[in-house]
Structures are given as structure tokens and as C-alpha cells.
C-alpha atoms as a PDB file:
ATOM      1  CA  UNK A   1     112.103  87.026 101.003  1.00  0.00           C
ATOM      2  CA  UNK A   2     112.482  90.530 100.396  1.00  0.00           C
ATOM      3  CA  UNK A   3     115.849  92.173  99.988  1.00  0.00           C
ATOM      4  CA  UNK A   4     116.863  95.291 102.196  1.00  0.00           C
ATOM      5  CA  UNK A   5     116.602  97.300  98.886  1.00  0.00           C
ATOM      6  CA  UNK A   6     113.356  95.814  97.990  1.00  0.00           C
ATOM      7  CA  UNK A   7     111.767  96.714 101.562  1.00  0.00           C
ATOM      8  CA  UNK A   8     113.137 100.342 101.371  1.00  0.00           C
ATOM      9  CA  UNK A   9     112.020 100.836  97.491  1.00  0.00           C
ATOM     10  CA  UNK A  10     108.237  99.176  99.206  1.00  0.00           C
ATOM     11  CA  UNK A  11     108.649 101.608 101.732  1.00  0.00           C
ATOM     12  CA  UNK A  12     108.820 104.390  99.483  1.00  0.00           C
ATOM     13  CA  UNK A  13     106.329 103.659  96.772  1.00  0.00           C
ATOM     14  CA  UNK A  14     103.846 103.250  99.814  1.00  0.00           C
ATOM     15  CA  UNK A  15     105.195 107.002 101.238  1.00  0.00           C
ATOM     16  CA  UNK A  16     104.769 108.000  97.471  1.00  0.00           C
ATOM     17  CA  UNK A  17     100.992 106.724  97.661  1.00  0.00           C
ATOM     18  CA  UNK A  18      99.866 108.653 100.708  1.00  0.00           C
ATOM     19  CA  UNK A  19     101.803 111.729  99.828  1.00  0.00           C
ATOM     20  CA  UNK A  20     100.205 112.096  96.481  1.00  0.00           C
ATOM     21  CA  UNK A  21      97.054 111.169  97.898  1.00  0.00           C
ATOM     22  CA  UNK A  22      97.173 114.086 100.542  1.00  0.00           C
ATOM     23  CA  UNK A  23      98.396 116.359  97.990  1.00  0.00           C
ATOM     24  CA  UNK A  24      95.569 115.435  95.656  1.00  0.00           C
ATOM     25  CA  UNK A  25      92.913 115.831  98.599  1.00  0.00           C
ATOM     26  CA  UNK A  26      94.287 119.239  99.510  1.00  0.00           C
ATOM     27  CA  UNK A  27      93.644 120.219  95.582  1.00  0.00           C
ATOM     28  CA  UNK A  28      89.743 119.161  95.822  1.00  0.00           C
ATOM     29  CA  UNK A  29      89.656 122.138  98.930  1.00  0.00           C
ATOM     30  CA  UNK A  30      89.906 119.190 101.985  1.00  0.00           C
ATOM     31  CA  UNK A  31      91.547 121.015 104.941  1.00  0.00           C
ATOM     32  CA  UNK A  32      94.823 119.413 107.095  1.00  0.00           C
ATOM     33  CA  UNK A  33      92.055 118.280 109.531  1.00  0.00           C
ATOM     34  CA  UNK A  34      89.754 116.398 107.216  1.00  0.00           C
ATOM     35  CA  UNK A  35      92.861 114.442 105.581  1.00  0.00           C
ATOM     36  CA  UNK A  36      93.919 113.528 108.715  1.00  0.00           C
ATOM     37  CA  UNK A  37      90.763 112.387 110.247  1.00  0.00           C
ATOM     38  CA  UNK A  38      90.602 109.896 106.638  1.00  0.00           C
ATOM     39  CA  UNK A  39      94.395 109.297 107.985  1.00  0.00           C
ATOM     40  CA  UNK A  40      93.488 107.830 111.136  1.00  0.00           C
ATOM     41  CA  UNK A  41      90.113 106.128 109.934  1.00  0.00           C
ATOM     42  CA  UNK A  42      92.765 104.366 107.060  1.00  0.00           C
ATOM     43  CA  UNK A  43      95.014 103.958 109.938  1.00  0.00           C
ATOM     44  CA  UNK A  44      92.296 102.451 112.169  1.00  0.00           C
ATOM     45  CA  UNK A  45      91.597  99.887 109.085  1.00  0.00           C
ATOM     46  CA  UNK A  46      95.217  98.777 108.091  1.00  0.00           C
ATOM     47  CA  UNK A  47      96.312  98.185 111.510  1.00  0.00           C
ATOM     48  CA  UNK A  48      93.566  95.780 112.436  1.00  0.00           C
ATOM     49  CA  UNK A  49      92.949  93.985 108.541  1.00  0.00           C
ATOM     50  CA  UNK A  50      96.758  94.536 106.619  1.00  0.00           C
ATOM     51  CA  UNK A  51      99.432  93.191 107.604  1.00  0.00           C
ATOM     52  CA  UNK A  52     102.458  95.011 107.346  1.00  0.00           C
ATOM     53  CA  UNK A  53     104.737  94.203 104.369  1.00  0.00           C
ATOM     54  CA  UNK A  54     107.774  95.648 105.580  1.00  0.00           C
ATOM     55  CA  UNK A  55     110.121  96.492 108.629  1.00  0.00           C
ATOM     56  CA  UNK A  56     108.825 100.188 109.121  1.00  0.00           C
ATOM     57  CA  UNK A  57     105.501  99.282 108.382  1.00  0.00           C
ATOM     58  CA  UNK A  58     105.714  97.034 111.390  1.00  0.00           C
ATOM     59  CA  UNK A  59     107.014  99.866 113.600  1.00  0.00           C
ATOM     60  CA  UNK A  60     104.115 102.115 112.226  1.00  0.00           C
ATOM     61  CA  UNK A  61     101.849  98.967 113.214  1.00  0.00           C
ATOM     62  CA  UNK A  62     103.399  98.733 116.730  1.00  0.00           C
ATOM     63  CA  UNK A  63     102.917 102.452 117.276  1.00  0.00           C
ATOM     64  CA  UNK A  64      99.240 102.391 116.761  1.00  0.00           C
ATOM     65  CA  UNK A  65      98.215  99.756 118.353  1.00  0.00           C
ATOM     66  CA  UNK A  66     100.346 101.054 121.812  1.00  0.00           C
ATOM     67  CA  UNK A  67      98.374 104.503 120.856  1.00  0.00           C
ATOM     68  CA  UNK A  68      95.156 105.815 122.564  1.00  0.00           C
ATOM     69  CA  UNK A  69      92.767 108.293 120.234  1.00  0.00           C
ATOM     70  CA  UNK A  70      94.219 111.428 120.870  1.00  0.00           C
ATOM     71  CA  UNK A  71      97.813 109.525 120.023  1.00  0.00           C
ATOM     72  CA  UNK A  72      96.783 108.011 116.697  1.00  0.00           C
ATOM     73  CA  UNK A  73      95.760 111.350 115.152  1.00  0.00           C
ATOM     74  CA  UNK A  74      98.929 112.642 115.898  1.00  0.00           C
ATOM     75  CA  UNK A  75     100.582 110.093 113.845  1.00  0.00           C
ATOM     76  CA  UNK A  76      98.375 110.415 111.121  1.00  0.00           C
ATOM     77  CA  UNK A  77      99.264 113.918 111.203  1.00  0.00           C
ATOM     78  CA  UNK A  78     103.177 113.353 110.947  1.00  0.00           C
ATOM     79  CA  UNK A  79     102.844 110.329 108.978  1.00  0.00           C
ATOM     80  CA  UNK A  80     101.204 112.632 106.319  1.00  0.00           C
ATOM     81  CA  UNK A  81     103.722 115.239 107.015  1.00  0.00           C
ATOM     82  CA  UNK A  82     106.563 112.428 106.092  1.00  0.00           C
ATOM     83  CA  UNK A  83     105.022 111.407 103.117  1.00  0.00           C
ATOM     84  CA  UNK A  84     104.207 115.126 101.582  1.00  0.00           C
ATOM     85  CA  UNK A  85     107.877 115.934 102.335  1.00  0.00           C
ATOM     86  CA  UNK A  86     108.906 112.512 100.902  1.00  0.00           C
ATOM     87  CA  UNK A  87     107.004 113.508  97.397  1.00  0.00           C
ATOM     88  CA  UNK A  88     108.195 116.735  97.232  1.00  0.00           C
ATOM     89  CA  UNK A  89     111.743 115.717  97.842  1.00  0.00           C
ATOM     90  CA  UNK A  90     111.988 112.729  95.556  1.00  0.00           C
END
């Protein structure tokens, strides 16, 4: 079982995975609406083949699945958002 610490350094290093990967996307000329329509595809994927490996990966989870189309780009959109701001802060 995974320690609190554990699930929030997990948390993290995936936040630190999508944020470089947007940042790295947005360096080969991809616009804010390309990386999130790959967001919500990846989204689409994980929520119905991962399961989640951690508390606020669940809640992510939960969020999507209660989400119609419109809905689920929006959280790819501020999911990105979190995880840019996460690298750039960290």
C-alpha cells in the first residue's frame, strides 16, 4: 500500500509528465487546441483502459466519466493548465 507521501510524489511525477509533454508539443509549433484535442483523446483512453493509481487520479477518473464531450475538453484544457503551471513552479 502506498503511503500518503508516495501517492502525492505519484501524483506529481505524473503532473511532471503531461506538463513537459505539453511544453514539448508547444515547441514542435502544436497550438493550445491541438494539445488539447490529444488531451482528451489520452483522456478518452486512460479513463476507459488505466486504472487510476492514486486518490486524485480517481477524482480525475470520476470527473470524466460524469462528463459529456463538450465537458471533457474542458478538463483537458485545465488539466494541462495544472500541469504546465506545476512544471514551471517546481
Amino acid at each position: 500500500m502506498e503511503s500518503n507521501m508516495d501517492t502525492v510524489q505519484s501524483f506529481h511525477k505524473w503532473q511532471d509528465f503531461l506538463g513537459k509533454g505539453a511544453a514539448f508539443l508547444e515547441k514542435l509549433g502544436l497550438s493550445d487546441d491541438n494539445i488539447a484535442g490529444l488531451a482528451k483523446g489520452m483522456g478518452d483512453f486512460l479513463a476507459s483502459s488505466v486504472d487510476p493509481e492514486n486518490p486524485q487520479q480517481r477524482v480525475l477518473k470520476d470527473l470524466w466519466d460524469s462528463a459529456d464531450n463538450e465537458e471533457k475538453h474542458i478538463l483537458a484544457r485545465l488539466v494541462l493548465r495544472m500541469s504546465k503551471h506545476h512544471v514551471k513552479h517546481h
